[in-house]
Protein backbone atom coordinates (compact mmCIF):
# COMPACT_ATOMS: atom_id res chain seq x y z
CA UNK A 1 0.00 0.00 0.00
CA UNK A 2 1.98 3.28 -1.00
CA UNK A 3 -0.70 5.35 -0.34
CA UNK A 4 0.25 8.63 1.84
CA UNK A 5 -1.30 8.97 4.98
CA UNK A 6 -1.93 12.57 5.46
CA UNK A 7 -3.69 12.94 8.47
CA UNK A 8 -0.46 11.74 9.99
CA UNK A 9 2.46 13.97 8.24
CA UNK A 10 2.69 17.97 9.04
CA UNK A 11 1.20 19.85 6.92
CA UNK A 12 2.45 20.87 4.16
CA UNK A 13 4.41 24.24 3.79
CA UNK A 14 4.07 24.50 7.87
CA UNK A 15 6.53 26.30 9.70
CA UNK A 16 7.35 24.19 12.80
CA UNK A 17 10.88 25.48 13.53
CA UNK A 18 8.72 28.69 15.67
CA UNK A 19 6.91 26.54 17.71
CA UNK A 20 10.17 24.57 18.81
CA UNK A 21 11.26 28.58 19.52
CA UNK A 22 8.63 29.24 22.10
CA UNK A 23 9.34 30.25 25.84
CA UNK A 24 7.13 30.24 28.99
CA UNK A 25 5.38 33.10 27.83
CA UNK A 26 4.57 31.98 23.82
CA UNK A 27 3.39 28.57 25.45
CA UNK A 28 1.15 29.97 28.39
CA UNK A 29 -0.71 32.02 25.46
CA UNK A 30 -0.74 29.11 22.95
CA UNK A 31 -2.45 27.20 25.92
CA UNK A 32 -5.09 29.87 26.25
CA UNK A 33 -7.38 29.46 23.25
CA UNK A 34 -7.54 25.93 23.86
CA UNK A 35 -8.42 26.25 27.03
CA UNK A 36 -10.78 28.76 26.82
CA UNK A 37 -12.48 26.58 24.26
CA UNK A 38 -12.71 23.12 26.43
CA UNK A 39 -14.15 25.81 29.23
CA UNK A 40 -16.72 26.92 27.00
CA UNK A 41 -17.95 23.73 25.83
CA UNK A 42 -18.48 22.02 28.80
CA UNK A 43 -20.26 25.60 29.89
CA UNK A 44 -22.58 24.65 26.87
CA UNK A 45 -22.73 20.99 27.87
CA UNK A 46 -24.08 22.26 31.23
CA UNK A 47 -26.21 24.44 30.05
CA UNK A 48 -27.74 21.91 27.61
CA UNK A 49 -27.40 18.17 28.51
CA UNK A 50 -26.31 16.36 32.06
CA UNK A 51 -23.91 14.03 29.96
CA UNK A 52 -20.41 15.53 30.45
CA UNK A 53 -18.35 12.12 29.45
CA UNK A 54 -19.47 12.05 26.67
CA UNK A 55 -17.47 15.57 25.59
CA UNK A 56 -13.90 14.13 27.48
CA UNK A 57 -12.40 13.54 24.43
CA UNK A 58 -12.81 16.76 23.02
CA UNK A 59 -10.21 17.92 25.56
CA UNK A 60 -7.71 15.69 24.46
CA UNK A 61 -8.42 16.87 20.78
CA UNK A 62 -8.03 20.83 22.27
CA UNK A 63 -4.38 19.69 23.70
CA UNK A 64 -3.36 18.13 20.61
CA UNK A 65 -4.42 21.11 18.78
CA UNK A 66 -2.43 23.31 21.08
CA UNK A 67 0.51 20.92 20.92
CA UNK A 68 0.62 20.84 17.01
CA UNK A 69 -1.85 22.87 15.44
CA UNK A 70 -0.19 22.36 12.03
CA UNK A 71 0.23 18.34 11.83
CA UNK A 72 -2.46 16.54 9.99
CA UNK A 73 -3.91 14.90 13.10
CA UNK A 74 -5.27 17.76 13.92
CA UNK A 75 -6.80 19.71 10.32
CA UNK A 76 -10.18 20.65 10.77
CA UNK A 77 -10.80 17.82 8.27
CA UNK A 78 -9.62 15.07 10.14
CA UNK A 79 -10.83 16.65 13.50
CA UNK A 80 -15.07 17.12 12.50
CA UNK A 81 -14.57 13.73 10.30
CA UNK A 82 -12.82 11.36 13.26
CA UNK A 83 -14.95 12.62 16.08
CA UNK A 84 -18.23 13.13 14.63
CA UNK A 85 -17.99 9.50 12.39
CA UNK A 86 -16.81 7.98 16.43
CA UNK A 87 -19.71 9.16 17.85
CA UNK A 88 -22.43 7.99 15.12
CA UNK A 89 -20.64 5.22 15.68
CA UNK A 90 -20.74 4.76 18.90
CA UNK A 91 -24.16 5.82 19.16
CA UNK A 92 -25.05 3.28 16.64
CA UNK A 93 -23.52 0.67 18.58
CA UNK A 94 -25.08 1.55 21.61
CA UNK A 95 -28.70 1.52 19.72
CA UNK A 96 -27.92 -2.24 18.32
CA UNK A 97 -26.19 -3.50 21.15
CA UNK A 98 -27.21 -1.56 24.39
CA UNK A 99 -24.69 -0.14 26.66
CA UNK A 100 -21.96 -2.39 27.52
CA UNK A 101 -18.50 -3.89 26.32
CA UNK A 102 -19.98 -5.27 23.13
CA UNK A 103 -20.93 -1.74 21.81
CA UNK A 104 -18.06 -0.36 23.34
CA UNK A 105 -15.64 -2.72 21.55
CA UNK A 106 -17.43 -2.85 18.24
CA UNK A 107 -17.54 0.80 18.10
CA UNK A 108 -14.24 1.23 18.89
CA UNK A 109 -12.79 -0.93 16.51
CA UNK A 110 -14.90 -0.23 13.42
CA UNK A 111 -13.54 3.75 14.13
CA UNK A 112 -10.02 2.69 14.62
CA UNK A 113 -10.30 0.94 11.12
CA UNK A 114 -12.27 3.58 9.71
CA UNK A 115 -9.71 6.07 10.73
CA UNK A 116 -7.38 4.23 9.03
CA UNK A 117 -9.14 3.44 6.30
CA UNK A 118 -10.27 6.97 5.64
CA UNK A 119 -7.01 8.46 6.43
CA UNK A 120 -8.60 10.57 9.16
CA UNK A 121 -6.35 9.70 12.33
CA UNK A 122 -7.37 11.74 15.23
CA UNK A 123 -6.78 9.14 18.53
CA UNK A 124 -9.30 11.23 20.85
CA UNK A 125 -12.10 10.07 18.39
CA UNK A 126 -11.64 6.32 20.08
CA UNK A 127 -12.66 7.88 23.01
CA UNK A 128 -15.59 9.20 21.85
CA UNK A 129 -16.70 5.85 20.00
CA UNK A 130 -16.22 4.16 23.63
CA UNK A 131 -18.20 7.17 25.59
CA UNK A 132 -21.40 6.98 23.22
CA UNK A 133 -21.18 3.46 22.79
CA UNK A 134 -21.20 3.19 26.75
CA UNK A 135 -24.08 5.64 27.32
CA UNK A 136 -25.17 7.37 24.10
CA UNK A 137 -28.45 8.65 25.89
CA UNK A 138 -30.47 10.19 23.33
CA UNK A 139 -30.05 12.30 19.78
CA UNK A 140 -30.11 15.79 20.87
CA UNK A 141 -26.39 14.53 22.56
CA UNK A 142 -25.46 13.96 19.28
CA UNK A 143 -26.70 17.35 17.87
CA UNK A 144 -24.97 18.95 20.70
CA UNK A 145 -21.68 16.69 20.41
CA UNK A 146 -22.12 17.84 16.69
CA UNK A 147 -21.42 21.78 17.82
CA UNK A 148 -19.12 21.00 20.47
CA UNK A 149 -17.46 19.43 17.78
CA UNK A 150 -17.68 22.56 15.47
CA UNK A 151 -16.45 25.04 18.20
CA UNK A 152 -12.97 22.79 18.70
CA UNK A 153 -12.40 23.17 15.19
CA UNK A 154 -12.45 26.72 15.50
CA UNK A 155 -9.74 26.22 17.74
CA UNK A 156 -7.51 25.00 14.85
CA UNK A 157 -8.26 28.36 13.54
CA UNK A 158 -7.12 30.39 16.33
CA UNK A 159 -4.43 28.43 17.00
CA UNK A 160 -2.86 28.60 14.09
CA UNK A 161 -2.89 32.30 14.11
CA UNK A 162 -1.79 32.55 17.25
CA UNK A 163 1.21 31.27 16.38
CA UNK A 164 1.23 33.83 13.24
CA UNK A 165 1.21 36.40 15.31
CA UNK A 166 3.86 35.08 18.25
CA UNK A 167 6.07 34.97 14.84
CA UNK A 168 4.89 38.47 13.67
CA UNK A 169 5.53 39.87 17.04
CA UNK A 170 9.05 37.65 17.98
């Protein structure tokens, strides 16, 4: 198989010599956004739905998107695809086989391979098979896992031009 697998190389043209550059300071404020972000969605989780597990893994993807906001693992592509595909998945699981280590494992694996397959790799999305799989509850935690979903990709955004600017201004 010599087909490239994007969602795990940098991407391309990506200037990851300035993030290697960063002090205390240019990491503290690279840490903001995604922090700010994972705060903000689990204010909206509150807010909306009783479920909080099932949104864990969405602060995994926030610190991986701080960490490397220009590898593939973490595009806005791979990020919406890998979590919301897990958590149909898991949901669908869950529906067939009721909460338990059947759905769990069957959802888990069918994203891993998918992932794969797909060339979307983004390893919080396993989590988030497992946590809808285990207790999906009902579709309007879907919907909302949907804009959760949405807002952390935003964070690839700001990210990224956060780090523009700590290069602009360094």
């Amino acid at each position: 198989m010599s087909q490239k697998r994007e969602s795990l190389k940098p991407i391309e043209g990506a200037n990851r010599s300035l993030r290697r550059r960063l002090g205390l300071k240019g990491e503290l404020l690279l840490a903001t956004a995604p922090t700010v972000v994972v705060l903000g969605v689990l204010a909206l989780v509150e807010a909306l739905s009783r479920q909080r597990l099932l949104f864990a893994s969405l602060a995994a993807s926030a610190f991986l998107i701080y960490l490397d906001p220009q590898h593939g693992t973490n595009s806005v592509r791979t990020l919406v695809s890998a979590q919301i595909m897990a958590a149909i998945l898991g949901w669908l699981t869950f529906t067939l086989f009721g909460a338990g280590y059947v759905a769990a494992g069957s959802a888990m694996i069918i994203t891993i391979v998918l992932m794969i397959v797909l060339d979307i790799m983004h390893p919080p999305a396993v989590a988030t098979s497992l946590s809808f799989a285990l207790r999906a509850g009902n579709d309007n935690n879907l919907i909302l896992f949907g804009l959760a979903v949405g807002i952390t990709a935003v964070l690839v955004g700001l990210e990224r031009f956060a780090l523009w600017l700590i290069a602009r201004l360094s």
